[in-house]
PDB file of N, CA and C in Angstrom:
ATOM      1  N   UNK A   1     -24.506  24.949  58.054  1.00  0.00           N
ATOM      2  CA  UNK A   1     -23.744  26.149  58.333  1.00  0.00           C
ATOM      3  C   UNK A   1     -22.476  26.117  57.485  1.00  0.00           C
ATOM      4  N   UNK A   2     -22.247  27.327  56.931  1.00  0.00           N
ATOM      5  CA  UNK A   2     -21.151  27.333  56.590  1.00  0.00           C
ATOM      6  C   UNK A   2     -20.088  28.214  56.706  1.00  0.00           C
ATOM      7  N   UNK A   3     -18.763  27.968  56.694  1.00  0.00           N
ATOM      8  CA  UNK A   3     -17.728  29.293  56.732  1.00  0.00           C
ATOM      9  C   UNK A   3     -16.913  29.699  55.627  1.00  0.00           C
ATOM     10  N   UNK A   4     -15.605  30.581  55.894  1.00  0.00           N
ATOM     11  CA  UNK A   4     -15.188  30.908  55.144  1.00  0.00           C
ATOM     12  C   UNK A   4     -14.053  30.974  55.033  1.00  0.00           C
ATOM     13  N   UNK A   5     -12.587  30.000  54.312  1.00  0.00           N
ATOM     14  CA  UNK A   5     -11.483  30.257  54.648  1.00  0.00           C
ATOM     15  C   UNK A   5     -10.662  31.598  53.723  1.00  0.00           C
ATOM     16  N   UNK A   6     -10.437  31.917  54.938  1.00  0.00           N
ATOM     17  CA  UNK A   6      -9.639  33.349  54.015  1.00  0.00           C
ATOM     18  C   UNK A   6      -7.955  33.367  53.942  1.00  0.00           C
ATOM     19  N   UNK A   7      -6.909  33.069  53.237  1.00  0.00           N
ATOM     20  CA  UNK A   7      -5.944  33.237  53.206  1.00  0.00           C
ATOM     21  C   UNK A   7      -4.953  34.093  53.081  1.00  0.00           C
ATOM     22  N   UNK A   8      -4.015  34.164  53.192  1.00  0.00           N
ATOM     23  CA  UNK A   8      -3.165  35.595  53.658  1.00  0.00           C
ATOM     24  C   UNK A   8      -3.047  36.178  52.018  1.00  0.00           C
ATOM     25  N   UNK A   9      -3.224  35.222  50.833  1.00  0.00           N
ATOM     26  CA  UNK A   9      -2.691  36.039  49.307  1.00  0.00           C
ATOM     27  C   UNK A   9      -4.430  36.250  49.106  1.00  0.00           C
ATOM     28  N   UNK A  10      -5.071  36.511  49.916  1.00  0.00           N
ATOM     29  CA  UNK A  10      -6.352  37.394  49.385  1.00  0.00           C
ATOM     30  C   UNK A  10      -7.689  36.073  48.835  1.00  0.00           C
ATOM     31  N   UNK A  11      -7.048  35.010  48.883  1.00  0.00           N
ATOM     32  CA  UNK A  11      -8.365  33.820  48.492  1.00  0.00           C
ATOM     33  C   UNK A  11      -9.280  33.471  49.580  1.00  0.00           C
ATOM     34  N   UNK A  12     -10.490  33.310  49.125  1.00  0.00           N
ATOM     35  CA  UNK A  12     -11.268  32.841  49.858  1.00  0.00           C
ATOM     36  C   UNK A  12     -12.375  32.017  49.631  1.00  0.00           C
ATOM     37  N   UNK A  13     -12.340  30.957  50.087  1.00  0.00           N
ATOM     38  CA  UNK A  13     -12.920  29.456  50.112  1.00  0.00           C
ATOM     39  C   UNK A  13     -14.076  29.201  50.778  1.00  0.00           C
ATOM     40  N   UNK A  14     -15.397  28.753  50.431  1.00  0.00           N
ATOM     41  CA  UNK A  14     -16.430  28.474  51.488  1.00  0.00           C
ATOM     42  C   UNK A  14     -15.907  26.774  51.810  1.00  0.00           C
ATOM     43  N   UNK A  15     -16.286  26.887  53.112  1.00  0.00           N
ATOM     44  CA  UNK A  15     -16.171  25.705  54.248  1.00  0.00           C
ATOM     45  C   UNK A  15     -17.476  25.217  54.198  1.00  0.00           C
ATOM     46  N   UNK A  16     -17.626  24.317  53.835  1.00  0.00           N
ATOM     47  CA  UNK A  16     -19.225  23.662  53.636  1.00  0.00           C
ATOM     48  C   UNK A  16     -19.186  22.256  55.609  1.00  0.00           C
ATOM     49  N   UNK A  17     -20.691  22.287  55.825  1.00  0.00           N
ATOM     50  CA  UNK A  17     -20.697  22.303  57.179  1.00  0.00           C
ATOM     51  C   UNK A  17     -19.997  20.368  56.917  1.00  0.00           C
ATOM     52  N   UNK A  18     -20.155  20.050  55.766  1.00  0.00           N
ATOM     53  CA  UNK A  18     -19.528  18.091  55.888  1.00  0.00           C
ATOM     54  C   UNK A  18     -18.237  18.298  55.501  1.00  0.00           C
ATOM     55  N   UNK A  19     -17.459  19.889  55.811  1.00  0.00           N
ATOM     56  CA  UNK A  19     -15.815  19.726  55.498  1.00  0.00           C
ATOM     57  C   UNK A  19     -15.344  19.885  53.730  1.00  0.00           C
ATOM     58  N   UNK A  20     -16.369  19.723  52.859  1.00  0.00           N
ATOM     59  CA  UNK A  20     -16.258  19.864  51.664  1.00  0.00           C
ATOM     60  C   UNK A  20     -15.427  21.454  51.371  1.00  0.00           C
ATOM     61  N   UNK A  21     -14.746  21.534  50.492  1.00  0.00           N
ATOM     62  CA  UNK A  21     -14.782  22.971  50.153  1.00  0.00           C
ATOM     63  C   UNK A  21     -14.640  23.445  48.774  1.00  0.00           C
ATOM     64  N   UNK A  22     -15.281  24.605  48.711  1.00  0.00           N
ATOM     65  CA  UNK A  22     -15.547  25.195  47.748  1.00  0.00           C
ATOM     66  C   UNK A  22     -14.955  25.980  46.961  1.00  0.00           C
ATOM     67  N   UNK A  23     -14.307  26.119  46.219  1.00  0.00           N
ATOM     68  CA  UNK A  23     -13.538  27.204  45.372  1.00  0.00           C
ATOM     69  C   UNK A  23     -14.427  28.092  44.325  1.00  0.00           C
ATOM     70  N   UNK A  24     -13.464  29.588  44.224  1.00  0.00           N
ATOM     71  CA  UNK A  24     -14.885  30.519  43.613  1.00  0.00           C
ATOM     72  C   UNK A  24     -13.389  31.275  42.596  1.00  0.00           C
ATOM     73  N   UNK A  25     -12.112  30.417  42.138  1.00  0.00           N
ATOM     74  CA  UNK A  25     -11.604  31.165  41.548  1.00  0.00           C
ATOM     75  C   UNK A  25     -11.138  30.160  39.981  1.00  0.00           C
ATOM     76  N   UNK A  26     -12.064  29.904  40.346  1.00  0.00           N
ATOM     77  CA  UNK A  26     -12.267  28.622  39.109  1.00  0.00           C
ATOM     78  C   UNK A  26     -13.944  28.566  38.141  1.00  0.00           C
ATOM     79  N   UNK A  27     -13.681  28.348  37.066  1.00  0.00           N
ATOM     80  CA  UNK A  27     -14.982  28.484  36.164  1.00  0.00           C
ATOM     81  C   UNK A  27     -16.038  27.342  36.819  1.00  0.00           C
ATOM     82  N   UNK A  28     -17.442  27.542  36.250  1.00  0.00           N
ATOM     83  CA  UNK A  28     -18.438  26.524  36.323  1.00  0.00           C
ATOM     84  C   UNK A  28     -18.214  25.326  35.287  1.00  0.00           C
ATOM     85  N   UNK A  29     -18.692  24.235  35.543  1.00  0.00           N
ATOM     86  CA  UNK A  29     -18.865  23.512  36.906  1.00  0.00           C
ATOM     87  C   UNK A  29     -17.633  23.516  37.525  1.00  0.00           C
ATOM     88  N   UNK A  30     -16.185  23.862  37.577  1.00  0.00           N
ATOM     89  CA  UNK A  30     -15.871  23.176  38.075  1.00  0.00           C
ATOM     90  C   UNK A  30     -15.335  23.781  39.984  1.00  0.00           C
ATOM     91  N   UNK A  31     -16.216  24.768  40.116  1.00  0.00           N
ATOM     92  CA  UNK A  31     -16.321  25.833  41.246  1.00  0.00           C
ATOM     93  C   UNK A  31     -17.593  24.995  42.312  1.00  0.00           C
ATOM     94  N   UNK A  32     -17.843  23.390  41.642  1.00  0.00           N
ATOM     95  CA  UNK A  32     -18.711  23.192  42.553  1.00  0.00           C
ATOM     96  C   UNK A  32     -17.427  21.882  43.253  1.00  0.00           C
ATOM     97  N   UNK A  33     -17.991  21.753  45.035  1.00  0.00           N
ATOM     98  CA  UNK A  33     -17.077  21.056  45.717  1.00  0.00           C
ATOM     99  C   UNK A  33     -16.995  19.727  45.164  1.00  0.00           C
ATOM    100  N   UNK A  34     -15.935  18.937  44.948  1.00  0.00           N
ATOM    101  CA  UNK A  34     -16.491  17.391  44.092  1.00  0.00           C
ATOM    102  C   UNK A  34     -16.339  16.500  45.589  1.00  0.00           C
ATOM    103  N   UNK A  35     -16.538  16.497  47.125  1.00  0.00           N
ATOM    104  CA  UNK A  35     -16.128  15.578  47.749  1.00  0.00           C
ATOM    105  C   UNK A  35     -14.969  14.968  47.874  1.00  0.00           C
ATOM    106  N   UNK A  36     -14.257  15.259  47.263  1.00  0.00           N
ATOM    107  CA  UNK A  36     -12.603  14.814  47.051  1.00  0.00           C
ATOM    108  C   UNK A  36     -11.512  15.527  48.194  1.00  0.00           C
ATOM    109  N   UNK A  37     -11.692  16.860  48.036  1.00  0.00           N
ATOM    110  CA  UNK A  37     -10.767  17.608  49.183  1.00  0.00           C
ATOM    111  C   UNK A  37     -12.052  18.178  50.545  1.00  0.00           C
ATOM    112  N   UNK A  38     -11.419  17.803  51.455  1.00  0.00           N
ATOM    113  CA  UNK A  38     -12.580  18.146  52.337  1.00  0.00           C
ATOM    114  C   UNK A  38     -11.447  18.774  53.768  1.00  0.00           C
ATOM    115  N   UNK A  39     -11.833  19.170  54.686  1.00  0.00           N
ATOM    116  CA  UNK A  39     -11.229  19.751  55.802  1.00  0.00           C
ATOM    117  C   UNK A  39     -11.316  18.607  56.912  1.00  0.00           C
ATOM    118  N   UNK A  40     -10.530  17.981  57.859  1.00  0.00           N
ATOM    119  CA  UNK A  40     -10.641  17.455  58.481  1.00  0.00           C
ATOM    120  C   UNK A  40     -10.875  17.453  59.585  1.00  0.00           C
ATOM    121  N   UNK A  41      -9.932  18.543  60.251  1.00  0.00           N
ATOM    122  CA  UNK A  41      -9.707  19.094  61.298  1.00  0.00           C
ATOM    123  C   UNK A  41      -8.929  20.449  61.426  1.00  0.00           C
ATOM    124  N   UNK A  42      -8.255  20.613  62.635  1.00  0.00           N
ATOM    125  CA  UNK A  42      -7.026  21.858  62.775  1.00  0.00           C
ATOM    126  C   UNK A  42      -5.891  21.477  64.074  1.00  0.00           C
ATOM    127  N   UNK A  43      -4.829  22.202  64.045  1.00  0.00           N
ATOM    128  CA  UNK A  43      -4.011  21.797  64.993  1.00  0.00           C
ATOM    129  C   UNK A  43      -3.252  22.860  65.028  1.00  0.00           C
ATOM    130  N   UNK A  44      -3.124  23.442  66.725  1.00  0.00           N
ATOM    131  CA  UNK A  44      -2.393  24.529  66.996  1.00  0.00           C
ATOM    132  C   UNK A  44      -0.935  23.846  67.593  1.00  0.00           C
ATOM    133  N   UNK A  45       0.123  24.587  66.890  1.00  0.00           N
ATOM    134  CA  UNK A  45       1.462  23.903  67.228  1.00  0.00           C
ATOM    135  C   UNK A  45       1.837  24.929  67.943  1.00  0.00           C
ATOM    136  N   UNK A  46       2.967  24.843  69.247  1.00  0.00           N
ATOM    137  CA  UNK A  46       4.237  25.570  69.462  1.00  0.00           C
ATOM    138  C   UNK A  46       5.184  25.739  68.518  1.00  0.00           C
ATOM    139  N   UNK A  47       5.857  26.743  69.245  1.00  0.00           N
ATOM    140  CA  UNK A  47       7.284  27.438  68.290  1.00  0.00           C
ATOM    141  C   UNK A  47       8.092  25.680  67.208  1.00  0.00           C
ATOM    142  N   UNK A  48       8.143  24.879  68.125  1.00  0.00           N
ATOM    143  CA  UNK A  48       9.076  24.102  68.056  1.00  0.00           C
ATOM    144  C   UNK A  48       8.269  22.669  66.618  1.00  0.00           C
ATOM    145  N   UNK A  49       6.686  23.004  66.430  1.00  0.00           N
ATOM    146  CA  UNK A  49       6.290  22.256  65.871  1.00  0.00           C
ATOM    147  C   UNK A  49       5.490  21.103  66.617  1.00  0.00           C
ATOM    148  N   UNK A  50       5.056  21.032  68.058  1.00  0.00           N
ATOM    149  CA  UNK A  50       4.940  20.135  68.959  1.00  0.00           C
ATOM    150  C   UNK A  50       3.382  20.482  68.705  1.00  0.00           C
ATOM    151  N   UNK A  51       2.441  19.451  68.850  1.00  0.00           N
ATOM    152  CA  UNK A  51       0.551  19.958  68.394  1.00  0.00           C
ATOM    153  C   UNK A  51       0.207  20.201  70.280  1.00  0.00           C
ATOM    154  N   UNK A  52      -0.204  21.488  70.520  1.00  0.00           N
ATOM    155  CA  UNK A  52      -0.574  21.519  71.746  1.00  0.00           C
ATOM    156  C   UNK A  52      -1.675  21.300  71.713  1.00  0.00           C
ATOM    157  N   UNK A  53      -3.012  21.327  70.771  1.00  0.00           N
ATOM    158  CA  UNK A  53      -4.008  21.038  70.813  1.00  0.00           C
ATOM    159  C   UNK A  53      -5.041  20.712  69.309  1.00  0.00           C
ATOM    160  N   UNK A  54      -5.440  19.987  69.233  1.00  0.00           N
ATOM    161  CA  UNK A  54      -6.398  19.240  67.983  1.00  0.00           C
ATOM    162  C   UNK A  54      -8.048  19.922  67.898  1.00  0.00           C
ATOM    163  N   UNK A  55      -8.287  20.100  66.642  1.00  0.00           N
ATOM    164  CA  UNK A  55      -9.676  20.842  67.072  1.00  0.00           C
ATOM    165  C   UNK A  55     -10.417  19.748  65.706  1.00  0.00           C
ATOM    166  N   UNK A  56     -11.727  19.495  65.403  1.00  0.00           N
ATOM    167  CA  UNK A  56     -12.587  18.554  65.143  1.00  0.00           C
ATOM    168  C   UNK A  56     -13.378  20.045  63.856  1.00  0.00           C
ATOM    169  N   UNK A  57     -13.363  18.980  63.014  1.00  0.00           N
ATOM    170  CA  UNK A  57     -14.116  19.973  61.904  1.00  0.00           C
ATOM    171  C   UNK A  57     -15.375  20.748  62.779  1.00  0.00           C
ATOM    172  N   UNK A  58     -16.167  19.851  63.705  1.00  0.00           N
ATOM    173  CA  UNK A  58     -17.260  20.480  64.620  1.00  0.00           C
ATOM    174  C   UNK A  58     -17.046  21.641  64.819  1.00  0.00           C
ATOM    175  N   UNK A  59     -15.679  21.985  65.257  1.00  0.00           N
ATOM    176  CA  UNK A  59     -15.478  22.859  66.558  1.00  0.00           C
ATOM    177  C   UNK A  59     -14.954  23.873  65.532  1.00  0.00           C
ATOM    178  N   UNK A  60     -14.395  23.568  64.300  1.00  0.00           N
ATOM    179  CA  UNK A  60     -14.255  24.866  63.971  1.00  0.00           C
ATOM    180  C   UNK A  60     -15.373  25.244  63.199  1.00  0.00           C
ATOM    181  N   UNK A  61     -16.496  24.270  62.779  1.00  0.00           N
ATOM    182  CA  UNK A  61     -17.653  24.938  62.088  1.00  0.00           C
ATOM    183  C   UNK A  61     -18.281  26.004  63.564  1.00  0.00           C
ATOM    184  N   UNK A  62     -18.265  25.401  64.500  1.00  0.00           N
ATOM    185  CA  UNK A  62     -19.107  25.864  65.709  1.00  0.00           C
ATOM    186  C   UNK A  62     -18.564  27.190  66.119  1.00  0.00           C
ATOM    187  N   UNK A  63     -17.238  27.403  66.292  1.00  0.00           N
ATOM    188  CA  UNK A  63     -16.643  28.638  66.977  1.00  0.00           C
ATOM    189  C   UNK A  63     -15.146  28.868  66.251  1.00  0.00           C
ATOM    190  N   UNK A  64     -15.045  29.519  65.018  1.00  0.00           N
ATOM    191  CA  UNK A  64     -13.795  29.722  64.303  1.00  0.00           C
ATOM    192  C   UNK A  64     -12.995  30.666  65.413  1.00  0.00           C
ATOM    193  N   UNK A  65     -13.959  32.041  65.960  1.00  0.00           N
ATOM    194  CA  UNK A  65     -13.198  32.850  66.114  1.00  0.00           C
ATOM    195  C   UNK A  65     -12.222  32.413  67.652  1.00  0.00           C
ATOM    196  N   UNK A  66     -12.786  31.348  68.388  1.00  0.00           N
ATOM    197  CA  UNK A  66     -12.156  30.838  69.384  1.00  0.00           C
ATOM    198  C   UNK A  66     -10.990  29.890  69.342  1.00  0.00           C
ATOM    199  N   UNK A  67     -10.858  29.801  68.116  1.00  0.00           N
ATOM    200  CA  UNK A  67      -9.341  29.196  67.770  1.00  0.00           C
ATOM    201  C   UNK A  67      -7.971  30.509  67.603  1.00  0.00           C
ATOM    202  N   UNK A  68      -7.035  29.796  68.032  1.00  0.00           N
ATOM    203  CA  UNK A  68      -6.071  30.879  67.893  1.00  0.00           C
ATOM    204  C   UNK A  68      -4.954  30.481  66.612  1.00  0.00           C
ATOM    205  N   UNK A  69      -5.489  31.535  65.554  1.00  0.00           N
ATOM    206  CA  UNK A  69      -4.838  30.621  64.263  1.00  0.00           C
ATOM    207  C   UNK A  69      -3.883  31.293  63.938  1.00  0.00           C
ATOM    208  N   UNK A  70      -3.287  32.578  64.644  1.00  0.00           N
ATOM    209  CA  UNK A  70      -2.051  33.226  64.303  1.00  0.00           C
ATOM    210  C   UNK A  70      -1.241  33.488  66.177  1.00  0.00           C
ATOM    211  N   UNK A  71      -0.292  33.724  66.126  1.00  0.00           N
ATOM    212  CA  UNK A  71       0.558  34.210  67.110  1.00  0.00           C
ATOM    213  C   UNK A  71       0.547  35.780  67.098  1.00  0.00           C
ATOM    214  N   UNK A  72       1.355  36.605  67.928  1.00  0.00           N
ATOM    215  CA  UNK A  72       0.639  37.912  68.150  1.00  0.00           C
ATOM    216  C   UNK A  72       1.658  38.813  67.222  1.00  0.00           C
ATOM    217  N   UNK A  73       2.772  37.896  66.362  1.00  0.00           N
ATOM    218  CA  UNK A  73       3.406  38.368  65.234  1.00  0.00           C
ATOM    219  C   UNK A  73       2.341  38.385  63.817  1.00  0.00           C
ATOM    220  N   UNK A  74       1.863  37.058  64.079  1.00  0.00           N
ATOM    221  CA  UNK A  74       1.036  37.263  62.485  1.00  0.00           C
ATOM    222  C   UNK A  74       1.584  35.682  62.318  1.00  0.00           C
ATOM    223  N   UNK A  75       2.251  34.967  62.528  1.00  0.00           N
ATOM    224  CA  UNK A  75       2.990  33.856  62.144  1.00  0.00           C
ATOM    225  C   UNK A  75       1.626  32.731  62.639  1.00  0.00           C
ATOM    226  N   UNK A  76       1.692  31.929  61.329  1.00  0.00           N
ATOM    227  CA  UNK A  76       0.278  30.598  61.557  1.00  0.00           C
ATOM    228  C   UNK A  76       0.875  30.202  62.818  1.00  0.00           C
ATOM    229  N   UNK A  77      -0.141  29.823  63.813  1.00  0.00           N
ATOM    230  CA  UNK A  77      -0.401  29.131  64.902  1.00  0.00           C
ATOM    231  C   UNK A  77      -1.222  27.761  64.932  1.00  0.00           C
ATOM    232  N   UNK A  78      -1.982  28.000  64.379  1.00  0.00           N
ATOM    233  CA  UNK A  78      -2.842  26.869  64.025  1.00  0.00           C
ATOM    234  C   UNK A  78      -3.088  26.178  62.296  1.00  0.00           C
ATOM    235  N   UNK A  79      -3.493  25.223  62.297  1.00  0.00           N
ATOM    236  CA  UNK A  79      -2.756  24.805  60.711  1.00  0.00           C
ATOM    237  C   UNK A  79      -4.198  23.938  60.666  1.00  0.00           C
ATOM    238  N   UNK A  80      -5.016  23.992  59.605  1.00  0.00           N
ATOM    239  CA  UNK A  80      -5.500  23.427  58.918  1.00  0.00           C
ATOM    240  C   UNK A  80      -5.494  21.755  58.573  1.00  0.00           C
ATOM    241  N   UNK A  81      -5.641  21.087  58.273  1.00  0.00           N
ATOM    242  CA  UNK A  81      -5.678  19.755  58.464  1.00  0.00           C
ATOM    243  C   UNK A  81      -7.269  19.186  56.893  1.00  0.00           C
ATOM    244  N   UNK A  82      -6.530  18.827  55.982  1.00  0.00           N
ATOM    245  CA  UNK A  82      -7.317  17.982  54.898  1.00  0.00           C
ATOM    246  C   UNK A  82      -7.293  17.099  54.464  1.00  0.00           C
ATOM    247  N   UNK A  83      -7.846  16.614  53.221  1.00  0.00           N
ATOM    248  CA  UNK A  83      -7.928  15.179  52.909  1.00  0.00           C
ATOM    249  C   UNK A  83      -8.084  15.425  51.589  1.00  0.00           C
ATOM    250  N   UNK A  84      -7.045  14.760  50.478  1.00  0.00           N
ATOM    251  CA  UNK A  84      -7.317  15.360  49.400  1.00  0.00           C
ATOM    252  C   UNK A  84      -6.570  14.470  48.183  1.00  0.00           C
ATOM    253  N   UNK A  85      -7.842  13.761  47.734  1.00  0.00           N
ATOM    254  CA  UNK A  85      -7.850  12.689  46.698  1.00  0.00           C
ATOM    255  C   UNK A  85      -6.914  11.737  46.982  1.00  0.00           C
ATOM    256  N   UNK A  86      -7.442  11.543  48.736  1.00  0.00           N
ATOM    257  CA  UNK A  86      -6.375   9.925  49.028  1.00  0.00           C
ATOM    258  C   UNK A  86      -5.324  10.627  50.361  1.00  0.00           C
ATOM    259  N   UNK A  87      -5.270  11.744  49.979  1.00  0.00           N
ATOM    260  CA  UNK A  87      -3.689  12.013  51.257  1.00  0.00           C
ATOM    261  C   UNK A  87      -4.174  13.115  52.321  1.00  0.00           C
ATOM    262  N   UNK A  88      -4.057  12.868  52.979  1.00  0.00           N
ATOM    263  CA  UNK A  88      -3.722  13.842  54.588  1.00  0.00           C
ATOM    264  C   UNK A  88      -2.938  14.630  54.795  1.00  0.00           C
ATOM    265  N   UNK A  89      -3.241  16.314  54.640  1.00  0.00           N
ATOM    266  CA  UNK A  89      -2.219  16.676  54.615  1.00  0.00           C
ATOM    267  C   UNK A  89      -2.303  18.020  55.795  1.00  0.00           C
ATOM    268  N   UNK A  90      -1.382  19.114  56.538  1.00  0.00           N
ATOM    269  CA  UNK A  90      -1.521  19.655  56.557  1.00  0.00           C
ATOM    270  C   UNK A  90      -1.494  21.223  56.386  1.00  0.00           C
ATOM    271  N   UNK A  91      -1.656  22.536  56.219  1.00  0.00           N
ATOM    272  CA  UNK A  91      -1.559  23.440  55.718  1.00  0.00           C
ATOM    273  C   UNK A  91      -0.542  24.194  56.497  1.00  0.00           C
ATOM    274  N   UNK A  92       0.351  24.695  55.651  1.00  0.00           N
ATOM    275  CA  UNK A  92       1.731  25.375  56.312  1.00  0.00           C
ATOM    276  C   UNK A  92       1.762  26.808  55.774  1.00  0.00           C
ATOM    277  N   UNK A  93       1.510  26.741  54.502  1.00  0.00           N
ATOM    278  CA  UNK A  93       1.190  28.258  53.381  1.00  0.00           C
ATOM    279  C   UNK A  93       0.924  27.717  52.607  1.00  0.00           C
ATOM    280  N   UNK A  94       0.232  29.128  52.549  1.00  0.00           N
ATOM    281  CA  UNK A  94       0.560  30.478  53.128  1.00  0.00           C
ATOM    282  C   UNK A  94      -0.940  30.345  54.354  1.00  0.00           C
ATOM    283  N   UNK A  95      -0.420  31.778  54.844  1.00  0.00           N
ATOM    284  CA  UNK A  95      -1.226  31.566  56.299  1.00  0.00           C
ATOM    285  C   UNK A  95      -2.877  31.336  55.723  1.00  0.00           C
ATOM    286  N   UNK A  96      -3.476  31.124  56.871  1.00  0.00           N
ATOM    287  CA  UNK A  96      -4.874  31.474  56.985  1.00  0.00           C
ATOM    288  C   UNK A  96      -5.441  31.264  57.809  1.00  0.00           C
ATOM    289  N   UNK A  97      -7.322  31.277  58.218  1.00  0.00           N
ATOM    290  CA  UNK A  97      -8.490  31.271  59.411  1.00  0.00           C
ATOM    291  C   UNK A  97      -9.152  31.142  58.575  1.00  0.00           C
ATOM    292  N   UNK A  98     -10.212  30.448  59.589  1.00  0.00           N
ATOM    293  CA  UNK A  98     -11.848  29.900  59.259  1.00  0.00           C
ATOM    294  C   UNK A  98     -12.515  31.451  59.858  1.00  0.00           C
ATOM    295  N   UNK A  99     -13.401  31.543  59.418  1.00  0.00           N
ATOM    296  CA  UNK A  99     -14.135  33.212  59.503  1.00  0.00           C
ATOM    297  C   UNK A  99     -15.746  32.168  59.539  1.00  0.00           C
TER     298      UNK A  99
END
């Protein structure tokens, strides 16, 4: 299975179901995933930056739309979580959701 991350400046990324991801704004080969950056997880924070809850690459391949990845301003709620050529990082911006 796979999804689709869509970001607030209009990009959009396939989510491959082992966390790999895919880029489609880049030439061949190099638009294929190399295993290097992959998705790990997600984490919905409060105002203050505090993680109220952790979600498992599973859970967002399984049910994206049941995550709450914005607040009812538009402001990220939930943040992304990767791994990428060695470092852990997570996504602050620009916004986005798994679709």
């Amino acid at each position: 299975m796979t999804r689709t991350i869509h970001r607030d400046d209009g990009a959009a990324w396939t989510l491959h179901d082992n966390g790999n991801i895919q880029r489609h704004d880049v030439p061949a080969p190099y638009d294929q995933p190399s295993g290097q950056w992959r998705i790990t997880g997600a984490v919905t924070r409060d105002n203050f930056g505090n993680a109220l809850r952790r979600y498992t690459l599973a859970e967002i391949l399984a049910g994206p739309a049941a995550i709450p990845w914005k607040f009812r301003n538009g402001k990220q709620r939930t943040f992304l979580q990767d791994y990428d050529h060695g470092a852990a990082r997570e996504w602050n911006s620009p916004g986005h959701e798994v679709r």
